[in-house]
C-alpha atoms as a PDB file:
ATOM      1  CA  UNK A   1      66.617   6.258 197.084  1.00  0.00           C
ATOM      2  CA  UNK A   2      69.690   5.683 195.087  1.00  0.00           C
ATOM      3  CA  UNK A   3      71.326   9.170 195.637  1.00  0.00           C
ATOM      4  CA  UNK A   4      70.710   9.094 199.211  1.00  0.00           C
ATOM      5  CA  UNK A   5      72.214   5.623 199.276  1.00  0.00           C
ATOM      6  CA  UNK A   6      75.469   6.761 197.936  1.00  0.00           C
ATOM      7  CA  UNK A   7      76.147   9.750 200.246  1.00  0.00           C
ATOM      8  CA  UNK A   8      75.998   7.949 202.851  1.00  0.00           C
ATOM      9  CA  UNK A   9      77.961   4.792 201.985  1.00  0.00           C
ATOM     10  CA  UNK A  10      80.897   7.323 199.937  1.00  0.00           C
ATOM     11  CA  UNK A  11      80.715  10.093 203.118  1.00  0.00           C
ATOM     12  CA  UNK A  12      79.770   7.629 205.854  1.00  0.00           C
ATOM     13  CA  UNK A  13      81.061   4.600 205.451  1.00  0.00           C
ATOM     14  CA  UNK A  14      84.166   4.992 203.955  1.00  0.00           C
ATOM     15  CA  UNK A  15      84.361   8.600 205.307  1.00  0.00           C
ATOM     16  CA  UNK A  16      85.172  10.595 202.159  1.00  0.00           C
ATOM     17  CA  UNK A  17      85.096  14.054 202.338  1.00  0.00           C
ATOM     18  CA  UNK A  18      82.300  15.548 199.803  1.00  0.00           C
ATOM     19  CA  UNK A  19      83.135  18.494 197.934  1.00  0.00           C
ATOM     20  CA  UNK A  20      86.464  16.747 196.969  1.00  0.00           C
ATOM     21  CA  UNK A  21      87.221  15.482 193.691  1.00  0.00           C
ATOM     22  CA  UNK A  22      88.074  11.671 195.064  1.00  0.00           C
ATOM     23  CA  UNK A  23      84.690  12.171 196.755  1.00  0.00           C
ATOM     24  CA  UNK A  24      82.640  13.283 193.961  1.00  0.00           C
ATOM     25  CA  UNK A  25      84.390  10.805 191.824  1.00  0.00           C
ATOM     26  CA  UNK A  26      83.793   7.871 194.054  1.00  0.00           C
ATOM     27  CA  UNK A  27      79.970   9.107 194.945  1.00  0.00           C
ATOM     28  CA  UNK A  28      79.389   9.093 190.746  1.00  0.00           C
ATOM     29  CA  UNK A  29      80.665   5.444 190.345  1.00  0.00           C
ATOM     30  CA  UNK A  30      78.301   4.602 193.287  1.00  0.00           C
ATOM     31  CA  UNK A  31      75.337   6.279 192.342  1.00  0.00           C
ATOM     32  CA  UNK A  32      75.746   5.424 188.106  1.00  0.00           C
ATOM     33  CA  UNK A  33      76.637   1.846 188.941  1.00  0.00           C
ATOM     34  CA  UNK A  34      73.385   1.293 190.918  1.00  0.00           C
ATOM     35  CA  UNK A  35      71.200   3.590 188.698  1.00  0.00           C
ATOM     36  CA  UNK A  36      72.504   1.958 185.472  1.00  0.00           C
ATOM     37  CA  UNK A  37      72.823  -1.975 186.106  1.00  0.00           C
ATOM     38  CA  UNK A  38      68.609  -1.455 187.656  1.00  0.00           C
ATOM     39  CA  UNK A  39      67.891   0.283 184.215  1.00  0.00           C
ATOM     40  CA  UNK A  40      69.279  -1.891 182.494  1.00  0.00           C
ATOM     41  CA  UNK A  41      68.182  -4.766 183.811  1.00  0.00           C
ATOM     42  CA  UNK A  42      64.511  -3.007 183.600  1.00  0.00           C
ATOM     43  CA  UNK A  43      65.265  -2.719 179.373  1.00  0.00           C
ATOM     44  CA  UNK A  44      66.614  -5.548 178.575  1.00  0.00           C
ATOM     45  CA  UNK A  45      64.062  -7.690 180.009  1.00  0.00           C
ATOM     46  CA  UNK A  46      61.522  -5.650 178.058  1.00  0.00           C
ATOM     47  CA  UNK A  47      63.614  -5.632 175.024  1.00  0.00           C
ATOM     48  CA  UNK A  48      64.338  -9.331 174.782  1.00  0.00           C
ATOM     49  CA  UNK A  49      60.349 -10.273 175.038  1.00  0.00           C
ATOM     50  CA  UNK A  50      59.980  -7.734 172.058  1.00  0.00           C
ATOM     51  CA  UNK A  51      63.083  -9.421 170.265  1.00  0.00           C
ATOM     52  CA  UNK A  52      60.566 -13.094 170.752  1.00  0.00           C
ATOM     53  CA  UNK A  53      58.061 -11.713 168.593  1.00  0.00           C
ATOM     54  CA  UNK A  54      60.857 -10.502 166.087  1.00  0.00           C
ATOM     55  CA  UNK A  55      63.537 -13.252 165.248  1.00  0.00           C
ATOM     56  CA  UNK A  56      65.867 -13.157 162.369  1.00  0.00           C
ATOM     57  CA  UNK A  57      63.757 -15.325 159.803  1.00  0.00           C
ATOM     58  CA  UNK A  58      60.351 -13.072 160.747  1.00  0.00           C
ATOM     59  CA  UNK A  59      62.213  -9.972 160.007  1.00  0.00           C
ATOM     60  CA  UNK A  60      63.491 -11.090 156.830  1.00  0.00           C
ATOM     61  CA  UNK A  61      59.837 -12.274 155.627  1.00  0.00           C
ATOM     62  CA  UNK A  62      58.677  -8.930 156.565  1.00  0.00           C
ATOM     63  CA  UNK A  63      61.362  -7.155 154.855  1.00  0.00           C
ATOM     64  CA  UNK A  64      61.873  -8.966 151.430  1.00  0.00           C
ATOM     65  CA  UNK A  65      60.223  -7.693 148.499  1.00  0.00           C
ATOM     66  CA  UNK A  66      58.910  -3.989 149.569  1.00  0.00           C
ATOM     67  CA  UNK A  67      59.023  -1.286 147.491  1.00  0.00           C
ATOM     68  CA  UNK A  68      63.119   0.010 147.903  1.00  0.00           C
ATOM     69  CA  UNK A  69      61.434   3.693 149.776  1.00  0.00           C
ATOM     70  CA  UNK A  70      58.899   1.845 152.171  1.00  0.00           C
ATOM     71  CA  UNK A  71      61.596  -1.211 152.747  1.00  0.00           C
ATOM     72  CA  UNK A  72      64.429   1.548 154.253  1.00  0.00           C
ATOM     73  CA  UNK A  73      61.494   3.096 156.563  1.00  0.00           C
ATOM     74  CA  UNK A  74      60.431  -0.416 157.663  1.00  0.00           C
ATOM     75  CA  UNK A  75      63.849  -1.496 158.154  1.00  0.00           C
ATOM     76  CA  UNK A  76      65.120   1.351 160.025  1.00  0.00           C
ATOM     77  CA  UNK A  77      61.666   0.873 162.080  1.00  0.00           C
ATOM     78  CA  UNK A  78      62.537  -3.126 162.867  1.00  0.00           C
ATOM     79  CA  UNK A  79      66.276  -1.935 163.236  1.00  0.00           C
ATOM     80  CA  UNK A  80      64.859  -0.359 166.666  1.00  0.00           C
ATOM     81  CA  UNK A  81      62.857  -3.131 168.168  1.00  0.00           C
ATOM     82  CA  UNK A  82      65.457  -6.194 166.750  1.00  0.00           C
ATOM     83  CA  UNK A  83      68.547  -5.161 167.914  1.00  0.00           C
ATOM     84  CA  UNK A  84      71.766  -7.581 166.698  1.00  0.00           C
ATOM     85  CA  UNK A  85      74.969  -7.219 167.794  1.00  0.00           C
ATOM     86  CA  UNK A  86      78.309  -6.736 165.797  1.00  0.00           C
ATOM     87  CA  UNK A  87      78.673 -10.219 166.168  1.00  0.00           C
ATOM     88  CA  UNK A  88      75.424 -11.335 164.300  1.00  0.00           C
ATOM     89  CA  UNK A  89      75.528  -8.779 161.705  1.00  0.00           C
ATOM     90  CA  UNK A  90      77.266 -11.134 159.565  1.00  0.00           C
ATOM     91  CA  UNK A  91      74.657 -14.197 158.974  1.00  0.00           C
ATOM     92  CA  UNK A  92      72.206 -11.376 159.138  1.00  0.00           C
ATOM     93  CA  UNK A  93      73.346  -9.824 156.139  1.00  0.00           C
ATOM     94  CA  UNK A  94      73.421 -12.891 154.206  1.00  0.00           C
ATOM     95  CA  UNK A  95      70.062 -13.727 155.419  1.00  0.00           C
ATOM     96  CA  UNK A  96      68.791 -10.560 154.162  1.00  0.00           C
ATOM     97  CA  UNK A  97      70.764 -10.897 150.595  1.00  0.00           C
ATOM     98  CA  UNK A  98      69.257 -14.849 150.268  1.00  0.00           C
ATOM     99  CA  UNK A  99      66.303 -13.615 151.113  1.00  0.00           C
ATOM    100  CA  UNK A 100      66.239 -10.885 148.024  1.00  0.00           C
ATOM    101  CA  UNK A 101      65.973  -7.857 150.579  1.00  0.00           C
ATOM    102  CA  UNK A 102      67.584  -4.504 148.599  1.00  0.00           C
ATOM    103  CA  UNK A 103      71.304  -3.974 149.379  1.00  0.00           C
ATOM    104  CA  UNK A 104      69.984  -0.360 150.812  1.00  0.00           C
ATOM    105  CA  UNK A 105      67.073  -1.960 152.621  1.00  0.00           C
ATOM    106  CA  UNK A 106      69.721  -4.169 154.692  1.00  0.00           C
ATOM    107  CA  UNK A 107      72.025  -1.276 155.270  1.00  0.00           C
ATOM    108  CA  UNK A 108      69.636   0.636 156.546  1.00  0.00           C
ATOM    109  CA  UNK A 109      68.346  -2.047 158.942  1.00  0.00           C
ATOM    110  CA  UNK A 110      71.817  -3.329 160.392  1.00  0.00           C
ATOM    111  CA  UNK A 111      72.628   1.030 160.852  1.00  0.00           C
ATOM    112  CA  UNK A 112      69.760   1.651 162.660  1.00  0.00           C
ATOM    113  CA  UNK A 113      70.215  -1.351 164.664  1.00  0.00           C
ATOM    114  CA  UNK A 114      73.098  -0.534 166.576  1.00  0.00           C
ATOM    115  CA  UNK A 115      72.462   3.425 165.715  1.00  0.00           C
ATOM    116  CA  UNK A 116      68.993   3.803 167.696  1.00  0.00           C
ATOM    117  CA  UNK A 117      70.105   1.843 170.233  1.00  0.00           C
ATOM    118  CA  UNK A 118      67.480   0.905 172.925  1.00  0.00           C
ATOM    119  CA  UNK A 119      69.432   0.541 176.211  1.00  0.00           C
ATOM    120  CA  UNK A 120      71.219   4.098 175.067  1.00  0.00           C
ATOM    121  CA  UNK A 121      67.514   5.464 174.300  1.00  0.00           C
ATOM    122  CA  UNK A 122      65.681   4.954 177.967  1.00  0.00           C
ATOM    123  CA  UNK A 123      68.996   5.700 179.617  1.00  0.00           C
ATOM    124  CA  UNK A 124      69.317   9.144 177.550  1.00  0.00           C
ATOM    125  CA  UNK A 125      66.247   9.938 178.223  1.00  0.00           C
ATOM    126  CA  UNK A 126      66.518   9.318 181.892  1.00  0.00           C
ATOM    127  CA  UNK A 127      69.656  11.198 181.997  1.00  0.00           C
ATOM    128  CA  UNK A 128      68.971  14.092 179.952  1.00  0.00           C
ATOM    129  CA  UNK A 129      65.276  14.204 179.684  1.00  0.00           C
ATOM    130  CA  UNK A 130      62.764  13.056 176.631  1.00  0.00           C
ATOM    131  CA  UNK A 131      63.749  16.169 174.317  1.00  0.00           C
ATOM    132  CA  UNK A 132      67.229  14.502 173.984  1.00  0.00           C
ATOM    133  CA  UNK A 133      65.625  11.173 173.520  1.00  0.00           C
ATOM    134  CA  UNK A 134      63.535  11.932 171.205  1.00  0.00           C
ATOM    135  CA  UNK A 135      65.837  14.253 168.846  1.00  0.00           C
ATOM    136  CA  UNK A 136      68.229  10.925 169.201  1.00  0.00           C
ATOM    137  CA  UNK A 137      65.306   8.488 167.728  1.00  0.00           C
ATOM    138  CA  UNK A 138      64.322  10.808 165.026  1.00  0.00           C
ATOM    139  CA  UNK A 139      67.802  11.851 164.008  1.00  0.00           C
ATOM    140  CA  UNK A 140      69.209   7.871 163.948  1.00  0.00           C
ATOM    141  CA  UNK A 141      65.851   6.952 161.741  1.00  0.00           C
ATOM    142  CA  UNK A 142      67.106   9.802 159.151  1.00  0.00           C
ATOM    143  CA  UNK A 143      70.263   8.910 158.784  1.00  0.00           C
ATOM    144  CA  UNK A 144      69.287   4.878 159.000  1.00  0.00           C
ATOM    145  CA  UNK A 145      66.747   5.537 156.087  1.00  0.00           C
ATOM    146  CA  UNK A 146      69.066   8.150 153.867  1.00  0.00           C
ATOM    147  CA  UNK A 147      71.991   6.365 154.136  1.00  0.00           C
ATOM    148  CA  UNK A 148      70.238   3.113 152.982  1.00  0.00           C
ATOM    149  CA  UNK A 149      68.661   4.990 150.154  1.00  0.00           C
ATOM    150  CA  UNK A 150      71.875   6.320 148.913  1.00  0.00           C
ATOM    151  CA  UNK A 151      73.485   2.851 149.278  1.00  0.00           C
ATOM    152  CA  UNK A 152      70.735   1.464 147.367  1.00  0.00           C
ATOM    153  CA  UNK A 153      70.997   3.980 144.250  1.00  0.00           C
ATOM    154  CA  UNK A 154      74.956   3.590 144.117  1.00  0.00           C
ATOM    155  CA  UNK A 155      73.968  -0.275 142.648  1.00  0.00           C
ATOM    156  CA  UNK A 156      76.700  -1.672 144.293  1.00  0.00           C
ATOM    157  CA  UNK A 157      75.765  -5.250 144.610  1.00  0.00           C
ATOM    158  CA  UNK A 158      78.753  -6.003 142.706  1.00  0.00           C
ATOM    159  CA  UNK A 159      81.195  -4.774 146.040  1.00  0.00           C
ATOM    160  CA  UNK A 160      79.381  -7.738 148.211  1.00  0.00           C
ATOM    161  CA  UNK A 161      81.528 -10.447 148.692  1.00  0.00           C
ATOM    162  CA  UNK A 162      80.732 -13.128 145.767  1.00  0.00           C
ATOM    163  CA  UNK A 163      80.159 -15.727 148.203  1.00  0.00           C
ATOM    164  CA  UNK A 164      77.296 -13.970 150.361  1.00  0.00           C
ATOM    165  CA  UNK A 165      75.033 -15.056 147.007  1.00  0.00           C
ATOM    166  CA  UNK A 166      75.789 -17.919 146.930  1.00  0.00           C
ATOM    167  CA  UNK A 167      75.019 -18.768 150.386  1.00  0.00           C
ATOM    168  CA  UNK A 168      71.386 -19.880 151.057  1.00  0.00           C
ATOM    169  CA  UNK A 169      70.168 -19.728 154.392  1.00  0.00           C
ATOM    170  CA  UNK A 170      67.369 -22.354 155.685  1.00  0.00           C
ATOM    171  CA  UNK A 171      64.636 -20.853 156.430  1.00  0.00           C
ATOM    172  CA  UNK A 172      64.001 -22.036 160.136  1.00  0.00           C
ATOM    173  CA  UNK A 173      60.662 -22.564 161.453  1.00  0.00           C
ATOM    174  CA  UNK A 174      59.503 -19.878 163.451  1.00  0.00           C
ATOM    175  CA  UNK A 175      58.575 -21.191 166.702  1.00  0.00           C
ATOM    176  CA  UNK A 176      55.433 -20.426 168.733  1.00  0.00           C
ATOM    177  CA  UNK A 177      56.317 -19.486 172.126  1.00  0.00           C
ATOM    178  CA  UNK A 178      54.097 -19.483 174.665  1.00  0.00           C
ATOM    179  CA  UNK A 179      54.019 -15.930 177.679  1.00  0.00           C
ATOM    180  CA  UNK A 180      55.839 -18.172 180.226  1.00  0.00           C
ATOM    181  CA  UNK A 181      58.236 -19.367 177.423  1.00  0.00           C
ATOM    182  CA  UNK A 182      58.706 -15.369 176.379  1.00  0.00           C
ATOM    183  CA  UNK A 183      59.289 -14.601 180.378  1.00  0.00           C
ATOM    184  CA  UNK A 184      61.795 -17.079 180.776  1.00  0.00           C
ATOM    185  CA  UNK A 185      63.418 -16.405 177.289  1.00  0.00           C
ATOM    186  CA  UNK A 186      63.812 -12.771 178.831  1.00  0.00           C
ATOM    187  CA  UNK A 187      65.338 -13.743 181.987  1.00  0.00           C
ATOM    188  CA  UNK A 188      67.502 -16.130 180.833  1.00  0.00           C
ATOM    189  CA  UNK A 189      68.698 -13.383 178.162  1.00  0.00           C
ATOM    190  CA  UNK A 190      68.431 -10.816 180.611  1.00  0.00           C
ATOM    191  CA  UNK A 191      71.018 -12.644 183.092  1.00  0.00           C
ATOM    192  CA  UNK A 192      73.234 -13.480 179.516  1.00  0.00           C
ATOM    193  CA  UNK A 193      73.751  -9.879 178.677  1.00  0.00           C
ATOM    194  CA  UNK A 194      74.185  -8.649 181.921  1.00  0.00           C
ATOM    195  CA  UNK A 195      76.801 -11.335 182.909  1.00  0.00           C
ATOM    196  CA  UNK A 196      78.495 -10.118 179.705  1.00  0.00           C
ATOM    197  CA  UNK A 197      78.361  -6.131 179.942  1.00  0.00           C
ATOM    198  CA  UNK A 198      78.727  -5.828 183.139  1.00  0.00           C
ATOM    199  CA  UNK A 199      82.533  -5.187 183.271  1.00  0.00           C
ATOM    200  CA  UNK A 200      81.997  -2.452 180.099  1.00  0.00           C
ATOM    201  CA  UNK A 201      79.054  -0.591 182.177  1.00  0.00           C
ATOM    202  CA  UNK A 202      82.473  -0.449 184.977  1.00  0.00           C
ATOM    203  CA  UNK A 203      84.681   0.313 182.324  1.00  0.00           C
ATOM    204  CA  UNK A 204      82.727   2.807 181.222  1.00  0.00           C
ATOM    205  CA  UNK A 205      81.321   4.766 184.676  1.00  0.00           C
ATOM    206  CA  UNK A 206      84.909   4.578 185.833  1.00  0.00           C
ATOM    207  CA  UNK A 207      86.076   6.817 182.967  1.00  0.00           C
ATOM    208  CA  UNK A 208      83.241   8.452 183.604  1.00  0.00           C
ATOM    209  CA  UNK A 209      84.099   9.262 187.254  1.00  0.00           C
ATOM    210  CA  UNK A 210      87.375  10.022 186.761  1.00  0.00           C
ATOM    211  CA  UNK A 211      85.989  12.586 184.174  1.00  0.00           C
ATOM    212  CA  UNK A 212      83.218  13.940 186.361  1.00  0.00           C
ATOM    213  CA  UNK A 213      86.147  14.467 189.442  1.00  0.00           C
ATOM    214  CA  UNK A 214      88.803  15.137 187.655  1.00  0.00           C
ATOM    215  CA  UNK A 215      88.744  16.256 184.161  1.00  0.00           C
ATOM    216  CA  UNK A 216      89.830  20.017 184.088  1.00  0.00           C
ATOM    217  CA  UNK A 217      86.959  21.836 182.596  1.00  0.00           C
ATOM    218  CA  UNK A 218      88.479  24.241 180.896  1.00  0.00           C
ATOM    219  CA  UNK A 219      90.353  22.321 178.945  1.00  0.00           C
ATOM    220  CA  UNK A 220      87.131  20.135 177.638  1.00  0.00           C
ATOM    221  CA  UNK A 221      85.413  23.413 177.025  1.00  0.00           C
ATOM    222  CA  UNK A 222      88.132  24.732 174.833  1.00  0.00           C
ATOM    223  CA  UNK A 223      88.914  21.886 172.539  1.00  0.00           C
ATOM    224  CA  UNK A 224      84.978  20.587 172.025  1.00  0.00           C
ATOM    225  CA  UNK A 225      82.818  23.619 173.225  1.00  0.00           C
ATOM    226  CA  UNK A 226      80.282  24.897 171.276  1.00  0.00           C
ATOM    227  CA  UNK A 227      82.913  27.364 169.263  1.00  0.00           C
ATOM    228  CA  UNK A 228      84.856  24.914 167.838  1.00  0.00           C
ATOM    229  CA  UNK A 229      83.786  23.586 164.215  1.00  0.00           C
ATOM    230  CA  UNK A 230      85.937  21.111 164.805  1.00  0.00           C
ATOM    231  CA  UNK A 231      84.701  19.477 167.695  1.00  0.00           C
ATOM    232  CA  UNK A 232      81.902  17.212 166.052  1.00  0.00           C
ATOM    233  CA  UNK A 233      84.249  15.319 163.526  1.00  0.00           C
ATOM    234  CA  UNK A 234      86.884  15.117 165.969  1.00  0.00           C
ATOM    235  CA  UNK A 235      84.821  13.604 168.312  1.00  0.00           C
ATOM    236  CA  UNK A 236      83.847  10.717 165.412  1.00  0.00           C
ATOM    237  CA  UNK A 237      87.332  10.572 164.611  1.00  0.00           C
ATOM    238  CA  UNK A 238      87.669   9.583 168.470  1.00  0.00           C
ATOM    239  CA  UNK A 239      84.926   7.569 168.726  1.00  0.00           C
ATOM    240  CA  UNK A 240      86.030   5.008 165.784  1.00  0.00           C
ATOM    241  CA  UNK A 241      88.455   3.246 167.110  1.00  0.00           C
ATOM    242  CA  UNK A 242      86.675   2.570 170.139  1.00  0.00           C
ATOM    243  CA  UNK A 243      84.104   0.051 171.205  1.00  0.00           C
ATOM    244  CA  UNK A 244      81.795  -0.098 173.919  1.00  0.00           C
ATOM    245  CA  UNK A 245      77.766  -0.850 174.267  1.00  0.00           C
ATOM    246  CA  UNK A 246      75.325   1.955 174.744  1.00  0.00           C
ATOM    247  CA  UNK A 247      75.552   0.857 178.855  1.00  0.00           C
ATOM    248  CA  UNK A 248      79.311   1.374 178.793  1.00  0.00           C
ATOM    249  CA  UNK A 249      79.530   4.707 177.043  1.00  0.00           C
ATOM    250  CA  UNK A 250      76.679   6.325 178.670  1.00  0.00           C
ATOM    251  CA  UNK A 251      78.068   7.351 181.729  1.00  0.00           C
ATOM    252  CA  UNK A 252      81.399   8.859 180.227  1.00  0.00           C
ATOM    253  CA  UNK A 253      78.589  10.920 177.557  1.00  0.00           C
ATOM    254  CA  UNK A 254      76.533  12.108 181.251  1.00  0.00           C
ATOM    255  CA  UNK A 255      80.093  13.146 182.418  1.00  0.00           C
ATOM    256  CA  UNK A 256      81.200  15.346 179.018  1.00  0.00           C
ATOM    257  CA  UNK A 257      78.048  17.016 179.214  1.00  0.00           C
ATOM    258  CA  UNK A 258      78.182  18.025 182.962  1.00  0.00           C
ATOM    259  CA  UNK A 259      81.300  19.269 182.144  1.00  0.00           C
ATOM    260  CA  UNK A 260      79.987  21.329 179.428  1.00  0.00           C
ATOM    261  CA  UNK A 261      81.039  19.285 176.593  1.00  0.00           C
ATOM    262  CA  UNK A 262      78.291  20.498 173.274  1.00  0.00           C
ATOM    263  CA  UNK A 263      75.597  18.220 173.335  1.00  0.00           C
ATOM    264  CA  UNK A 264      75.880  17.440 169.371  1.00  0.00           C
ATOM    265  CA  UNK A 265      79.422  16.697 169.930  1.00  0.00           C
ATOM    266  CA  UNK A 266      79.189  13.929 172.477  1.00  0.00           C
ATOM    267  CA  UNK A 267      76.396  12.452 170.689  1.00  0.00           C
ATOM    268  CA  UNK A 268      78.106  12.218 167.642  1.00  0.00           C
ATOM    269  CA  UNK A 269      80.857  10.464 169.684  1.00  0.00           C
ATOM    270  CA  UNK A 270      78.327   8.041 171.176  1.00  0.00           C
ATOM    271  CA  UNK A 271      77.135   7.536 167.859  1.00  0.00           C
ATOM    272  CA  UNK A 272      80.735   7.200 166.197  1.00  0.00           C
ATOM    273  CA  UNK A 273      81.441   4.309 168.941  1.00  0.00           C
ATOM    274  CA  UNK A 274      78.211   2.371 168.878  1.00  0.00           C
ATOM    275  CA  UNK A 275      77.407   2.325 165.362  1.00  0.00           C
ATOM    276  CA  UNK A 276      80.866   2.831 163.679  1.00  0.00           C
ATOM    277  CA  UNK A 277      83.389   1.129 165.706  1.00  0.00           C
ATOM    278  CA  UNK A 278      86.560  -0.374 164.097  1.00  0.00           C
ATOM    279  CA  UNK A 279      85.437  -3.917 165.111  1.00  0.00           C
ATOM    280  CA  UNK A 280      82.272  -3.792 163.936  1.00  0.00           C
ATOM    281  CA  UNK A 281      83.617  -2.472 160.611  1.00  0.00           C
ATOM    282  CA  UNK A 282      86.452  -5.701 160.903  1.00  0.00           C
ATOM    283  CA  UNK A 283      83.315  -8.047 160.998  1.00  0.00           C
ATOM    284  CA  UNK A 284      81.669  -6.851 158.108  1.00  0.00           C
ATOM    285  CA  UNK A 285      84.911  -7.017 156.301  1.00  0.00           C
ATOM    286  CA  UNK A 286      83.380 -10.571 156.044  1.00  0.00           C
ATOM    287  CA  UNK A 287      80.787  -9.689 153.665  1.00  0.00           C
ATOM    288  CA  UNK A 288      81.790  -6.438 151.784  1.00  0.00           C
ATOM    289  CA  UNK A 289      84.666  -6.117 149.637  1.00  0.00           C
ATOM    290  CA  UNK A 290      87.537  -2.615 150.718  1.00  0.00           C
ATOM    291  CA  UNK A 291      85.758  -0.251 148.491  1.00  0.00           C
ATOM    292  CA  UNK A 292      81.977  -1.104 149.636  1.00  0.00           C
ATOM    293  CA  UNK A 293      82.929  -1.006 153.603  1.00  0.00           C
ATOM    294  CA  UNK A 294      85.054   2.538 153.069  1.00  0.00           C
ATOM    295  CA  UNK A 295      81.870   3.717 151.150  1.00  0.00           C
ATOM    296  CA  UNK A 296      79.455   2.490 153.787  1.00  0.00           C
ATOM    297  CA  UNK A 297      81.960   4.320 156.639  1.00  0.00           C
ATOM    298  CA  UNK A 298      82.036   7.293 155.026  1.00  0.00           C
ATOM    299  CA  UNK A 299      78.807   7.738 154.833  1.00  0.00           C
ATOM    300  CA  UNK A 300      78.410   6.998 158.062  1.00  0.00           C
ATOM    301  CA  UNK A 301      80.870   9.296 159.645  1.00  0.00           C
ATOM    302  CA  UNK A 302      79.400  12.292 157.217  1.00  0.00           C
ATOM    303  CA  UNK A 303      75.812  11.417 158.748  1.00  0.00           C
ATOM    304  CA  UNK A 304      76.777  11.535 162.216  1.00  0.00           C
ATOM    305  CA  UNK A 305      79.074  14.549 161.552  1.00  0.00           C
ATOM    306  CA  UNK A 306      75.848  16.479 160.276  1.00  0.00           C
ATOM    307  CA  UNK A 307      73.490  14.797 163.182  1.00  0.00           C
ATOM    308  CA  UNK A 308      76.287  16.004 166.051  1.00  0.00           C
ATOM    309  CA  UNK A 309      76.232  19.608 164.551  1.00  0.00           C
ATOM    310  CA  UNK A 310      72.620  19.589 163.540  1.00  0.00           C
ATOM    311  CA  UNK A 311      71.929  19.415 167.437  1.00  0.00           C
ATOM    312  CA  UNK A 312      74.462  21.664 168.825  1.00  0.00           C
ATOM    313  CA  UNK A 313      72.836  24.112 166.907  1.00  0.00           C
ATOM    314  CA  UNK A 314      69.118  22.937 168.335  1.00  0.00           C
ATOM    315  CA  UNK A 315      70.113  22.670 171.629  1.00  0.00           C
END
């Protein structure tokens, strides 16, 4: 229905010839816009009534106190169905200190949180099929859970910000929501997020477009192909300074694999952007002294670096 839709409004209606690169870019921003803002809109529902059954103050209860192993499994596990944005990872992380959750139990929550992204895992697996999907899940989880566990044997509790200690955190009543109250929560949050993303999912299948039409291929197949060794960190490299949600940087990841970009490479670019962006690293600047938030990059980057060549080698 969609596809259809799009030839004929790109070749009919505003008679653009197919076959052409303004054509084939304009008929991708067409058919990505629709496809993407009805998927989304589709997940996030779903997501936010999971996210009523998981607030901020359950998932610390459920978290404190477990042995240091089982807590990074469980809290890379939550870290998929409660996902926080950048902005929230701050009071999250003191919630999770008050509440006496291990300093690698929380890290590997808030990295699998924005890591295993759920709007990026439904729309990879509609775009590239569930062997993609599920590689991404599986690979996120490891490096969620290692990376916590290597966090959590470092002892550095001292490279916390003094003041996240001291902070205690009421412990808000949980409230009781009834289904029609979950609905409406979803709808309400649906019509929130989507009135806030929408301009990145543009953003982002614009670049995309102009990519898909226009990018010479050649050129993307020389500098990031499969026979560079380079490609993978310099596609994290990249991907730091940039930010953009999973919506936003799928379509320009669709368009560097059509044009025969490695698959381990662009997914360690998504990965670099979603999970490792500068501003996300500016916000938890908040909480964790210079030394703590260049450790906690590092081994970040390293992970992803070994997940994007660990699947072009797979795939």
């Amino acid at each position: 229905m969609i596809k259809p839709f799009a030839d004929w409004l790109v070749y009919h209606i505003f008679g653009l010839a197919p076959h052409t690169r303004l054509g084939e870019s304009i008929n991708f921003f067409v058919y990505d816009t629709i496809k993407i803002l009805l998927m989304l809109s589709v997940i996030i529902f779903a997501v936010s009534l999971i996210r009523s059954y998981f607030p901020p103050e359950k998932t610390k209860k459920i978290l404190s106190h477990k042995a240091e192993f089982i807590g990074n499994i469980l809290a890379a596990l939550l870290g998929i169905v409660t996902p926080f944005c950048s902005c929230s990872a701050v009071p999250v992380f003191i919630g999770f200190v008050e509440a006496g959750v291990p300093l690698g139990v929380t890290f590997s929550f808030l990295i699998a949180s924005p890591m295993i992204n759920e709007v990026a895992l439904v729309l990879l697996w509609g775009l590239f099929g569930w062997r993609i999907a599920t590689i991404y899940v599986v690979t996120g989880l490891i490096v969620a859970i290692v990376a916590g566990l290597v966090i959590g044997k470092l002892n550095l509790e001292h490279l916390v910000e003094e003041y996240v200690y001291q902070v205690k955190v009421k412990d808000l009543a949980i409230t009781e929501l009834t289904r029609q109250e979950r609905v409406e929560y979803a709808w309400d949050y649906t019509k929130e997020i989507l009135s806030k993303v929408w301009i990145y999912v543009l953003i982002g299948i614009g670049i995309g477009a102009f990519i898909h039409g226009y990018a010479p291929e050649n050129f993307l197949l020389q500098y990031a192909g499969k026979n560079n060794p380079l490609a993978v960190p310099l596609a994290v490299l990249i991907g730091v300074p940039l930010y953009s949600n999973a919506a936003g940087i799928i379509p320009i990841v669709n368009a560097l694999m059509e044009k025969g970009m490695a698959p381990g490479t662009v997914l360690a670019f998504m990965m670099a952007v979603t999970a490792l962006s500068l501003p996300e690293m500016i916000i938890l600047r908040k909480v964790l002294k210079p030394k703590m938030l260049a450790i906690f990059a590092s081994i970040m980057a390293v992970a992803i670096t070994l997940v994007g060549y660990l699947f072009n080698t797979i795939l």
